[in-house]
PDB file of N, CA and C in Angstrom:
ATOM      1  N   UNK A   1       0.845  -1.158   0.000  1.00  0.00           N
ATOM      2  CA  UNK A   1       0.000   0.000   0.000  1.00  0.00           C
ATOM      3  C   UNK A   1       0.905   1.239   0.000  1.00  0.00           C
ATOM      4  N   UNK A   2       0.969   2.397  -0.988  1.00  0.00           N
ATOM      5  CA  UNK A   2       1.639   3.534  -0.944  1.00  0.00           C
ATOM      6  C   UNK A   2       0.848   4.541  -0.327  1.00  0.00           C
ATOM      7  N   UNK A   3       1.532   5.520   1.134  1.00  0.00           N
ATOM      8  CA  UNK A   3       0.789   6.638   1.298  1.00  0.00           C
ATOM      9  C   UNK A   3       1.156   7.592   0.452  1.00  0.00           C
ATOM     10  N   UNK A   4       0.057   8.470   0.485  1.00  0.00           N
ATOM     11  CA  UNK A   4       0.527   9.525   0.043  1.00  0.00           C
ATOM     12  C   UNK A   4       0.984  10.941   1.213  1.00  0.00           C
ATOM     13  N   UNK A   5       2.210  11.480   0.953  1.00  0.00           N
ATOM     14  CA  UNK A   5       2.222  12.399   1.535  1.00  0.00           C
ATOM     15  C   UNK A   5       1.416  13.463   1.562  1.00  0.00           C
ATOM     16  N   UNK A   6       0.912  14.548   2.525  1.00  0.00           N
ATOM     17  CA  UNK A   6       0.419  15.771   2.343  1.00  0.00           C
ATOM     18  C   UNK A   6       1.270  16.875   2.557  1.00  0.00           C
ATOM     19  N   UNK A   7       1.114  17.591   2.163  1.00  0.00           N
ATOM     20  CA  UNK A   7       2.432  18.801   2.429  1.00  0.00           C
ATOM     21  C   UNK A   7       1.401  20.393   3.056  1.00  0.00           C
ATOM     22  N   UNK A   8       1.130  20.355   4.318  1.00  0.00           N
ATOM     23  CA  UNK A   8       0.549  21.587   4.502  1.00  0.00           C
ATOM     24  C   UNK A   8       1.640  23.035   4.075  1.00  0.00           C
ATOM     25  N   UNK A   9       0.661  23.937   3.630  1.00  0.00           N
ATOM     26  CA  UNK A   9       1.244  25.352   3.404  1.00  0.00           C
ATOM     27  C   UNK A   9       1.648  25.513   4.482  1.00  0.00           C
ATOM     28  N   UNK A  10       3.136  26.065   4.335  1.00  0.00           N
ATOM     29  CA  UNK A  10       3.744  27.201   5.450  1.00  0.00           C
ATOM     30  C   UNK A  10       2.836  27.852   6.112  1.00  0.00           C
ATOM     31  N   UNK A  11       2.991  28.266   7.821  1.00  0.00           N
ATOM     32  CA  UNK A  11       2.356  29.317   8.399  1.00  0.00           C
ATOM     33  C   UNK A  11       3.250  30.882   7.467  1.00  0.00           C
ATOM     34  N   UNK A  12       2.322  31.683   7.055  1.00  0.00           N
ATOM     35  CA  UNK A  12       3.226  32.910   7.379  1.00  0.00           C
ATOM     36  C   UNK A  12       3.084  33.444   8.234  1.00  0.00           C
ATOM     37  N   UNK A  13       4.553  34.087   8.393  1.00  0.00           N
ATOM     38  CA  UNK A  13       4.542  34.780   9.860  1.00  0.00           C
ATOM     39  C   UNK A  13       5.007  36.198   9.421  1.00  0.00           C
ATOM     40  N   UNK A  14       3.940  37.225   9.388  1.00  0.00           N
ATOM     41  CA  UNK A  14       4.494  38.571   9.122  1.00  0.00           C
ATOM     42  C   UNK A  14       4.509  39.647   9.664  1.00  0.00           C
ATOM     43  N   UNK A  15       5.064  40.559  10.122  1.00  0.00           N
ATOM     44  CA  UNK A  15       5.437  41.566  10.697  1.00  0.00           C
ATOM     45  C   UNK A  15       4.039  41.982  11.440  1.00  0.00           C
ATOM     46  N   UNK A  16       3.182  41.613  12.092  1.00  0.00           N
ATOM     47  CA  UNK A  16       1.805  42.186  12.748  1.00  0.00           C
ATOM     48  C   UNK A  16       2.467  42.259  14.073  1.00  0.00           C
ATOM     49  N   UNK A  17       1.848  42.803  14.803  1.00  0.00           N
ATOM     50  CA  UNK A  17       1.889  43.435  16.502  1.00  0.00           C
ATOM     51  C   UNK A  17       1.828  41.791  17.145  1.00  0.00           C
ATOM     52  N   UNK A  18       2.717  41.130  17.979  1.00  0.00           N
ATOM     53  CA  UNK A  18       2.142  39.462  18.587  1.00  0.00           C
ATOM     54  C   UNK A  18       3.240  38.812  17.619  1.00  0.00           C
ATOM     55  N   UNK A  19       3.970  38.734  16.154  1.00  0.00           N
ATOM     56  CA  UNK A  19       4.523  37.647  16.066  1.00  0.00           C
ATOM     57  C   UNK A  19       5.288  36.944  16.990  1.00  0.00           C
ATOM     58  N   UNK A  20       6.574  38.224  17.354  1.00  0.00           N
ATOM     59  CA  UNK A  20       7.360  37.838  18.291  1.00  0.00           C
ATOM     60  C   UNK A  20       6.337  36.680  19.333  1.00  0.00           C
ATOM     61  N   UNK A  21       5.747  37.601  19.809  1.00  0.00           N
ATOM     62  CA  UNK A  21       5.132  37.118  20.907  1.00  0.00           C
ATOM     63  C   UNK A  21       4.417  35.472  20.545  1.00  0.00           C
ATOM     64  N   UNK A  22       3.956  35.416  19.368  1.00  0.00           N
ATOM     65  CA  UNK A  22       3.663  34.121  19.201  1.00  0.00           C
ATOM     66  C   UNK A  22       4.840  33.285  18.864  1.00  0.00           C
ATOM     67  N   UNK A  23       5.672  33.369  18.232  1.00  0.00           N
ATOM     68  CA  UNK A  23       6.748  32.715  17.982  1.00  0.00           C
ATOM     69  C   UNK A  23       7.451  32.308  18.920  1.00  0.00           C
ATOM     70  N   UNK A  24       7.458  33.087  20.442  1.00  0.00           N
ATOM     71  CA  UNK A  24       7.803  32.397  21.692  1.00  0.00           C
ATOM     72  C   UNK A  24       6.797  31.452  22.281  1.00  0.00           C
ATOM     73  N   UNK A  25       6.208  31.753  22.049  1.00  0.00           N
ATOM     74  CA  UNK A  25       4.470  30.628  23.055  1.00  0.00           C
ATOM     75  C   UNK A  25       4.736  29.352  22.073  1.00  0.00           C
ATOM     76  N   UNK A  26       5.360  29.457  20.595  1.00  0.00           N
ATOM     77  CA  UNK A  26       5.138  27.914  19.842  1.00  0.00           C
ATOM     78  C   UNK A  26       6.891  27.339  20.425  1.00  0.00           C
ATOM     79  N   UNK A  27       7.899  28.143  20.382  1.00  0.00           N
ATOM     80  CA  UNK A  27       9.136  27.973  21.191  1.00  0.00           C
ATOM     81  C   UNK A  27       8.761  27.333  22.112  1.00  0.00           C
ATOM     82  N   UNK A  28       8.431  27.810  23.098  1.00  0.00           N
ATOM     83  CA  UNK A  28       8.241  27.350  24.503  1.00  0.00           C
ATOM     84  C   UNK A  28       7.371  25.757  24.375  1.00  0.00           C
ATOM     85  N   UNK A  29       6.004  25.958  24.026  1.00  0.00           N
ATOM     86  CA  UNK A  29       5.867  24.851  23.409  1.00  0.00           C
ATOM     87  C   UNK A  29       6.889  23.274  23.634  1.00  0.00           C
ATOM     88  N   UNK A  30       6.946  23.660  22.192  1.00  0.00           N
ATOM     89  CA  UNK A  30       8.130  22.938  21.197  1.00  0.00           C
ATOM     90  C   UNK A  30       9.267  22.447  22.079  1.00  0.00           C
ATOM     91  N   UNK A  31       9.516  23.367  23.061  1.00  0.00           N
ATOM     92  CA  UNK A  31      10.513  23.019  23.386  1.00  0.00           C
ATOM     93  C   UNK A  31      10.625  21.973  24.914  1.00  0.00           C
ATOM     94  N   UNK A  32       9.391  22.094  25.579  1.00  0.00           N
ATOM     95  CA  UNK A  32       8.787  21.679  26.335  1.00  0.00           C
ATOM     96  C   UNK A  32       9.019  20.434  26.046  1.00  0.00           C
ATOM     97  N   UNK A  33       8.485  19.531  24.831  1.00  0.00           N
ATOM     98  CA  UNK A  33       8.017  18.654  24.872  1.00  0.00           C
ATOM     99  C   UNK A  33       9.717  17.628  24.669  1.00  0.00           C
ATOM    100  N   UNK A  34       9.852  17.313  25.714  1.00  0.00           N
ATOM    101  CA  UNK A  34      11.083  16.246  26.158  1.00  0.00           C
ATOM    102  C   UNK A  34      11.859  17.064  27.236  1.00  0.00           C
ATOM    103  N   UNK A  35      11.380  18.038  26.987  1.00  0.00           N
ATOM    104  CA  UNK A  35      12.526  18.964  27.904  1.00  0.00           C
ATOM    105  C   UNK A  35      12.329  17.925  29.461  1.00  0.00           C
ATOM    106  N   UNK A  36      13.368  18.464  30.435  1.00  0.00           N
ATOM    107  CA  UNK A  36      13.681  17.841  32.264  1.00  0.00           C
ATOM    108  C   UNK A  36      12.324  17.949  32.560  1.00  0.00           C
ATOM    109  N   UNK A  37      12.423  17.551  33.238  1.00  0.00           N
ATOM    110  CA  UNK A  37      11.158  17.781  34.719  1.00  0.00           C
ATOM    111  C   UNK A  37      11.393  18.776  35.297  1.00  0.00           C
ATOM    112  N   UNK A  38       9.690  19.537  35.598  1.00  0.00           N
ATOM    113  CA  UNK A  38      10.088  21.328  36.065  1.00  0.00           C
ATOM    114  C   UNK A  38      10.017  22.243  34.638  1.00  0.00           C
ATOM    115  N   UNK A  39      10.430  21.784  33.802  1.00  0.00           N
ATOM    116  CA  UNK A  39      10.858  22.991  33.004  1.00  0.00           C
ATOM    117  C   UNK A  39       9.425  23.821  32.623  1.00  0.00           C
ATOM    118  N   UNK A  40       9.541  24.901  32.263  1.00  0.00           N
ATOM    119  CA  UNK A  40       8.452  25.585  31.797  1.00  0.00           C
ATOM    120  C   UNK A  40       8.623  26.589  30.701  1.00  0.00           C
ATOM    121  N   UNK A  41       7.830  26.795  30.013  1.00  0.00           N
ATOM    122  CA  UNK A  41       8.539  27.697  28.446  1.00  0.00           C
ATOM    123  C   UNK A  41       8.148  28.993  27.888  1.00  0.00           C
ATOM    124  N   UNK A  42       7.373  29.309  29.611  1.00  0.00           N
ATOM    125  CA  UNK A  42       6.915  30.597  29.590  1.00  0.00           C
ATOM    126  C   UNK A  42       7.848  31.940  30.063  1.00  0.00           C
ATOM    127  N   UNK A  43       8.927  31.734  30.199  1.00  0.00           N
ATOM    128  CA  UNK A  43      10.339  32.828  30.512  1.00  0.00           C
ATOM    129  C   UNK A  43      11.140  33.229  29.652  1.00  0.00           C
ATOM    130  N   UNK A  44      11.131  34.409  28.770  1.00  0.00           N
ATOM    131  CA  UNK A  44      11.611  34.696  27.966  1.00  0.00           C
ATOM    132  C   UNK A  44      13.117  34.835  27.928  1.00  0.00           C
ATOM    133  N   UNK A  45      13.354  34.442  29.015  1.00  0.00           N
ATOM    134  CA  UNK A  45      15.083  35.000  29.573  1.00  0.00           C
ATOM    135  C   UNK A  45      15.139  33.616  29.913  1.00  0.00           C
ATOM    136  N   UNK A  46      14.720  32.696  29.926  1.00  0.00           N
ATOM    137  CA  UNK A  46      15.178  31.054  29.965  1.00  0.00           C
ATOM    138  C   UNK A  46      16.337  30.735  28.963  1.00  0.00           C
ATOM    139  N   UNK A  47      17.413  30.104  29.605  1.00  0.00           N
ATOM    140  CA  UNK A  47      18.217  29.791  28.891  1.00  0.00           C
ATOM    141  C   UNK A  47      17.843  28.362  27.328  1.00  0.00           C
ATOM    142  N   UNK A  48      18.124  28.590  26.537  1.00  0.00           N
ATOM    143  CA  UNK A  48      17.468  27.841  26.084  1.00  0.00           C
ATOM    144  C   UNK A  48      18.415  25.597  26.236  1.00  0.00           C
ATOM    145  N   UNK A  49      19.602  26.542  26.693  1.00  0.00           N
ATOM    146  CA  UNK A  49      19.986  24.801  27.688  1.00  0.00           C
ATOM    147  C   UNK A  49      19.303  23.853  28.614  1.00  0.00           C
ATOM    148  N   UNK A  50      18.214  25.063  28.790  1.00  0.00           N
ATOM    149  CA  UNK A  50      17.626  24.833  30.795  1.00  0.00           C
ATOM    150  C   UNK A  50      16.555  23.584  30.205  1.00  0.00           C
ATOM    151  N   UNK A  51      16.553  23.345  28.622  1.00  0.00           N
ATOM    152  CA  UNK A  51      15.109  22.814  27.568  1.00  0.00           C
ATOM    153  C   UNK A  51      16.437  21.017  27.313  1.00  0.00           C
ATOM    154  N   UNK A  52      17.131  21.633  27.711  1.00  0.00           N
ATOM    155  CA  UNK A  52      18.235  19.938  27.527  1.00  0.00           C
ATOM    156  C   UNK A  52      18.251  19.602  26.053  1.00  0.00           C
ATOM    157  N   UNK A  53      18.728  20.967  25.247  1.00  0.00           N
ATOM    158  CA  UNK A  53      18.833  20.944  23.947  1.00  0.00           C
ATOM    159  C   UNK A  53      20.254  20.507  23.548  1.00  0.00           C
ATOM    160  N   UNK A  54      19.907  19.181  23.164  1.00  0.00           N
ATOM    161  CA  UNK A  54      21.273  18.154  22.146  1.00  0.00           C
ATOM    162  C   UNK A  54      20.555  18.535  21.094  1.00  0.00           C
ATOM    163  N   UNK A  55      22.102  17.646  20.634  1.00  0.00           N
ATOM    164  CA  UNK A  55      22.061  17.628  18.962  1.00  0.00           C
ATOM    165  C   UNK A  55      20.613  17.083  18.079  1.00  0.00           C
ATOM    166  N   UNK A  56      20.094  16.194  18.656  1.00  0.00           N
ATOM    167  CA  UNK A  56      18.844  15.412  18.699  1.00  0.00           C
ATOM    168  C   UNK A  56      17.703  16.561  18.569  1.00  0.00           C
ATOM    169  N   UNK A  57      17.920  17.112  19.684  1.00  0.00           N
ATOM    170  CA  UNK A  57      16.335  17.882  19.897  1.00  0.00           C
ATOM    171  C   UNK A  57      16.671  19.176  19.252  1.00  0.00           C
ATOM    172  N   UNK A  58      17.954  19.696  18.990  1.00  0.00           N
ATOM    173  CA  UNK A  58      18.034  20.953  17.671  1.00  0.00           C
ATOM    174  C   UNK A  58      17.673  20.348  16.777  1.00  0.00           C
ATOM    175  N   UNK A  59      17.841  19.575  16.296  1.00  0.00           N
ATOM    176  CA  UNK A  59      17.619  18.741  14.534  1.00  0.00           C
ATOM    177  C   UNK A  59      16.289  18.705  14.593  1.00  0.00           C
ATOM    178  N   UNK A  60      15.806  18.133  15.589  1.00  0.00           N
ATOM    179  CA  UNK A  60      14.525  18.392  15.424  1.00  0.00           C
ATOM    180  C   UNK A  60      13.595  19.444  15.656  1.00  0.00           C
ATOM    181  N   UNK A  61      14.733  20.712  16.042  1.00  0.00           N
ATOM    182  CA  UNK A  61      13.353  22.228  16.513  1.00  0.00           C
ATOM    183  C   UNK A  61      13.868  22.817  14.660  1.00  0.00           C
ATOM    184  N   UNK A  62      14.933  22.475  14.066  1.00  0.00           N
ATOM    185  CA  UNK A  62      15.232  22.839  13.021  1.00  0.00           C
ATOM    186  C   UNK A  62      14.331  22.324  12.009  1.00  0.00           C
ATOM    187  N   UNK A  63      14.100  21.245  11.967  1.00  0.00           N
ATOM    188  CA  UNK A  63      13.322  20.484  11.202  1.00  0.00           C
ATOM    189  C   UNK A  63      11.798  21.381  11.088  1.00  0.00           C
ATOM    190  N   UNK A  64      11.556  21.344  12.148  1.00  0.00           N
ATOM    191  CA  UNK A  64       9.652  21.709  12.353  1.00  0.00           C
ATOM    192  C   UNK A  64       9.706  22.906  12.218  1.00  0.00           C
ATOM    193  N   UNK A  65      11.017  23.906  12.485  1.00  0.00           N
ATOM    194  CA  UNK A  65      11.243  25.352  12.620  1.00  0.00           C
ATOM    195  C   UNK A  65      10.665  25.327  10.094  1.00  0.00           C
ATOM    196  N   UNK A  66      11.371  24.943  10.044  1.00  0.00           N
ATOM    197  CA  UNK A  66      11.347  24.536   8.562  1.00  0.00           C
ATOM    198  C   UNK A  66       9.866  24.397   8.351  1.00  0.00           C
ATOM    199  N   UNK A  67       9.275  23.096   8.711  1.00  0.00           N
ATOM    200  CA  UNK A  67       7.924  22.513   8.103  1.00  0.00           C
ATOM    201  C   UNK A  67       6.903  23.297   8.465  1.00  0.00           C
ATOM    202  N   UNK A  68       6.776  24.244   9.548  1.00  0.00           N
ATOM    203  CA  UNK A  68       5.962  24.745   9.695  1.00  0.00           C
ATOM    204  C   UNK A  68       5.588  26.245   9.140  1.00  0.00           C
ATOM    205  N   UNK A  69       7.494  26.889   9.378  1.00  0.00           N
ATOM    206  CA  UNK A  69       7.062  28.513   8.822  1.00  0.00           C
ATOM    207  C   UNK A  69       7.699  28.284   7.629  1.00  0.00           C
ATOM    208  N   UNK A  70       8.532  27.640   7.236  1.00  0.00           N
ATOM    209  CA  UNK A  70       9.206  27.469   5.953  1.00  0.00           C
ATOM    210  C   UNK A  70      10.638  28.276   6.237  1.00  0.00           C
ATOM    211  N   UNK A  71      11.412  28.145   7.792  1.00  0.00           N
ATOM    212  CA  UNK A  71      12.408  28.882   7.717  1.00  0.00           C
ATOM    213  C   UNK A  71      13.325  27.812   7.725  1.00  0.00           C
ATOM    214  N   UNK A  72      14.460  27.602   7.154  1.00  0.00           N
ATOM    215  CA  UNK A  72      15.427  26.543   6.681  1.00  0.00           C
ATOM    216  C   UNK A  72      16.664  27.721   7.791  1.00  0.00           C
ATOM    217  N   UNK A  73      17.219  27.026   8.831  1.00  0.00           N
ATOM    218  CA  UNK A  73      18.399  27.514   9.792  1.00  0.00           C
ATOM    219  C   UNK A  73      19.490  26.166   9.828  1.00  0.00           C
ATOM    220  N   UNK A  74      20.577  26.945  10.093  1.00  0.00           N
ATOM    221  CA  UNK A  74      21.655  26.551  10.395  1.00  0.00           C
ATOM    222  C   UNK A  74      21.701  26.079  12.558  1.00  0.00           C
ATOM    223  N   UNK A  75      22.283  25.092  12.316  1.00  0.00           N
ATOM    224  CA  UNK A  75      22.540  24.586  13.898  1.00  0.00           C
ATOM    225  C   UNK A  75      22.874  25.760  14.492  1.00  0.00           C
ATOM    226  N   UNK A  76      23.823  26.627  14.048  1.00  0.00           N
ATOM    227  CA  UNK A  76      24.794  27.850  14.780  1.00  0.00           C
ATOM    228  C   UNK A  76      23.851  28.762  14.704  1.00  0.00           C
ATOM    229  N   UNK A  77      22.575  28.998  14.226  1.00  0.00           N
ATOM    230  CA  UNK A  77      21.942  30.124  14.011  1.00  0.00           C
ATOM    231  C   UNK A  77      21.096  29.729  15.286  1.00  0.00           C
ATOM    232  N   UNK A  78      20.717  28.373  15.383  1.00  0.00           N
ATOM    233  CA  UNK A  78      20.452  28.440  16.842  1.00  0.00           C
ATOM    234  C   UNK A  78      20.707  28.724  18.029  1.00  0.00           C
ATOM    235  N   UNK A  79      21.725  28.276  18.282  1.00  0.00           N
ATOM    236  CA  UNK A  79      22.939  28.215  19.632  1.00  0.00           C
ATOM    237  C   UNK A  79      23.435  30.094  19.666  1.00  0.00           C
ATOM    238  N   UNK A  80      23.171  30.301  18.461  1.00  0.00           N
ATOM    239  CA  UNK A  80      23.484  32.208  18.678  1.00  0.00           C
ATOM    240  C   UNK A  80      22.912  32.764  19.971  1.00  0.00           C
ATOM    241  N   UNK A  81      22.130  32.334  19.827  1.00  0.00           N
ATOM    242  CA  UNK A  81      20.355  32.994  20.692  1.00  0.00           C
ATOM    243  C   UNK A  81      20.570  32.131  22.036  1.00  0.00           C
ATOM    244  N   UNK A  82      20.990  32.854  22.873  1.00  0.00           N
ATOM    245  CA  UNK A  82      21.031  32.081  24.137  1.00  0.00           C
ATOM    246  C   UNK A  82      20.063  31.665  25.071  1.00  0.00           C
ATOM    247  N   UNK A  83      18.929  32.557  24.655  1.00  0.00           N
ATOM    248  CA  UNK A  83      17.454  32.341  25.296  1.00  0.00           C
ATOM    249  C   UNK A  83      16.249  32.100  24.477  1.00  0.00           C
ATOM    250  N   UNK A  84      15.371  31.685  24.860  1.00  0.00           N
ATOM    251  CA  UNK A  84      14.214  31.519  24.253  1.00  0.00           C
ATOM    252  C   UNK A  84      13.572  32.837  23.815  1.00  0.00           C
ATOM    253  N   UNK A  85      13.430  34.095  24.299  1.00  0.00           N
ATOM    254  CA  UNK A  85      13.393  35.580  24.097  1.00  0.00           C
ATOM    255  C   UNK A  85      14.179  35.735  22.611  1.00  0.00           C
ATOM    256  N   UNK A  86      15.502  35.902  22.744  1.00  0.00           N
ATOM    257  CA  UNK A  86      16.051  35.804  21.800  1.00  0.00           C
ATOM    258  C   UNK A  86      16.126  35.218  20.433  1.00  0.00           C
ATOM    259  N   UNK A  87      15.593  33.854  20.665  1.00  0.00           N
ATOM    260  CA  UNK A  87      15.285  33.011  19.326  1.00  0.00           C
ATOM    261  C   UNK A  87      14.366  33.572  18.561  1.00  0.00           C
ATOM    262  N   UNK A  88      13.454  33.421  19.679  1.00  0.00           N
ATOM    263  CA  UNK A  88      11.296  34.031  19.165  1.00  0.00           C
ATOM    264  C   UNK A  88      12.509  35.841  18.354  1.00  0.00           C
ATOM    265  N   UNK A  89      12.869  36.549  18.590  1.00  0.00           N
ATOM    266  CA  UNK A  89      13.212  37.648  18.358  1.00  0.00           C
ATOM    267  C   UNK A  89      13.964  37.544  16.679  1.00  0.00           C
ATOM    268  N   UNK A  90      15.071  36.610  16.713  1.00  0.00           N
ATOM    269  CA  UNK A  90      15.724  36.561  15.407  1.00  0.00           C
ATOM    270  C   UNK A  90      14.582  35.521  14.617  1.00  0.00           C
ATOM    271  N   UNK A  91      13.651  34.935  14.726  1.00  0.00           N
ATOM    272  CA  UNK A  91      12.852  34.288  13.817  1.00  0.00           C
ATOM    273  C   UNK A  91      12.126  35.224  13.955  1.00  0.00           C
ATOM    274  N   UNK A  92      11.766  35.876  14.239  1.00  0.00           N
ATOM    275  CA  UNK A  92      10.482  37.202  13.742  1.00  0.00           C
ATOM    276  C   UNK A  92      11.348  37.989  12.937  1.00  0.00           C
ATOM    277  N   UNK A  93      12.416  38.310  13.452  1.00  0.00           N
ATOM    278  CA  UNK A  93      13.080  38.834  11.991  1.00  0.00           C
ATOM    279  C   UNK A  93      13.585  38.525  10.628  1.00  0.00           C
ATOM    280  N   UNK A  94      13.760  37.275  10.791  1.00  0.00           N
ATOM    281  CA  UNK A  94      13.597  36.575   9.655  1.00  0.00           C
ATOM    282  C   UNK A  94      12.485  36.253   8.785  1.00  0.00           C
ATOM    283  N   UNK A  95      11.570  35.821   9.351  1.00  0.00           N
ATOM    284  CA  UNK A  95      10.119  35.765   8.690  1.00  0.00           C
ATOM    285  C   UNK A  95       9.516  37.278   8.432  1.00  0.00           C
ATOM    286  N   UNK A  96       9.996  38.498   9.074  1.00  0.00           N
ATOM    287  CA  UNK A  96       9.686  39.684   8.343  1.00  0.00           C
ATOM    288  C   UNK A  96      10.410  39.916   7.111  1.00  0.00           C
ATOM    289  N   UNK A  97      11.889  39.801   7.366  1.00  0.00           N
ATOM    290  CA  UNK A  97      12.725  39.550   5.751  1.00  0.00           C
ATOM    291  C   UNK A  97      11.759  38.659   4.750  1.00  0.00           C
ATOM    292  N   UNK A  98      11.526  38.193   5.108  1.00  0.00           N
ATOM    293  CA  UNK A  98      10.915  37.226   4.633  1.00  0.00           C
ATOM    294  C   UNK A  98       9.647  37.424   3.729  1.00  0.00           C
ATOM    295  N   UNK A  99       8.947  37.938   4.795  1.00  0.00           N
ATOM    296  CA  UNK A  99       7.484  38.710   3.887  1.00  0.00           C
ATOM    297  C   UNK A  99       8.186  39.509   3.308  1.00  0.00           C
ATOM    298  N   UNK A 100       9.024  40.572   3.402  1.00  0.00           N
ATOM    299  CA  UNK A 100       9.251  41.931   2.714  1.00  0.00           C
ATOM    300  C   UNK A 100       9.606  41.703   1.218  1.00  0.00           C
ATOM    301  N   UNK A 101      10.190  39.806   0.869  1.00  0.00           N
ATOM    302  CA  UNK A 101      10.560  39.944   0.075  1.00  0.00           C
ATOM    303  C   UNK A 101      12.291  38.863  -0.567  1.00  0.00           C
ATOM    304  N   UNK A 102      12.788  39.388   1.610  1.00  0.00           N
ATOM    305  CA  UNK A 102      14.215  39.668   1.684  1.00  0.00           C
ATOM    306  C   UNK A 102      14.301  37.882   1.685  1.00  0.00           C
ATOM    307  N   UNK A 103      15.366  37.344   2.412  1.00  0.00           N
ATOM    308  CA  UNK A 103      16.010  35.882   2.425  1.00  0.00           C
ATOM    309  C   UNK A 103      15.597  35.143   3.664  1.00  0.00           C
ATOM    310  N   UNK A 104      14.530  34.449   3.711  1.00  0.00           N
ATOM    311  CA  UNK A 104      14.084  33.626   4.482  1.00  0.00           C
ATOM    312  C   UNK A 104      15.306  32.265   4.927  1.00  0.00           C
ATOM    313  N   UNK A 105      15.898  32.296   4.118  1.00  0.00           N
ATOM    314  CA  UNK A 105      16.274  30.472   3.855  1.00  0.00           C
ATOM    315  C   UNK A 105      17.580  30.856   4.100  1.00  0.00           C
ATOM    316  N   UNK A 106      18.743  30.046   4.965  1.00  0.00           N
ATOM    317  CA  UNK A 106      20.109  30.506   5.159  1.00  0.00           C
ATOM    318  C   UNK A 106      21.115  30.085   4.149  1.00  0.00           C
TER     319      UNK A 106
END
């Protein structure tokens, strides 16, 4: 039996009042899910180590970071961003490049 894949459309994410702000609530999320015991993903100043991010669980926030908004990152573009604040911050700026036109994809 062959499935067929489905390929949902990208979210766009464009420059409105809340991206940031949503782009941390799906972070936090996301990141939650395997993270230690205790953790919580509502602190914007959370380190994003405190989430017990290996190589494993970047590949995979990279992956979905991809399938969902359509942003294609580099491992190091992660690890830049030392907090969860920070991440949600450079992916809102990217996905505004992005709408404007500019280079979504690294």
């Amino acid at each position: 039996m062959t499935h067929r894949t489905r390929h949902r459309p990208h979210l766009v994410l464009t420059a409105l009042d809340g991206t940031e702000h949503e782009l941390h609530a799906w972070l936090g999320a996301r990141l939650l899910t395997g993270a230690p015991p205790g953790s919580r993903g509502d602190d914007a100043g959370r380190p994003l180590l405190d989430f017990g991010m290996d190589s494993v669980r970047l590949l995979g926030l990279i992956g979905a970071l991809d399938e969902v908004f359509g942003l294609e990152l580099d491992p190091d573009e992660i690890y830049a961003s030392e907090t969860v604040g920070e991440l949600a911050a450079y992916l809102a700026d990217r996905a505004s490049a992005a709408a404007r036109g500019g280079r979504a994809a690294s």
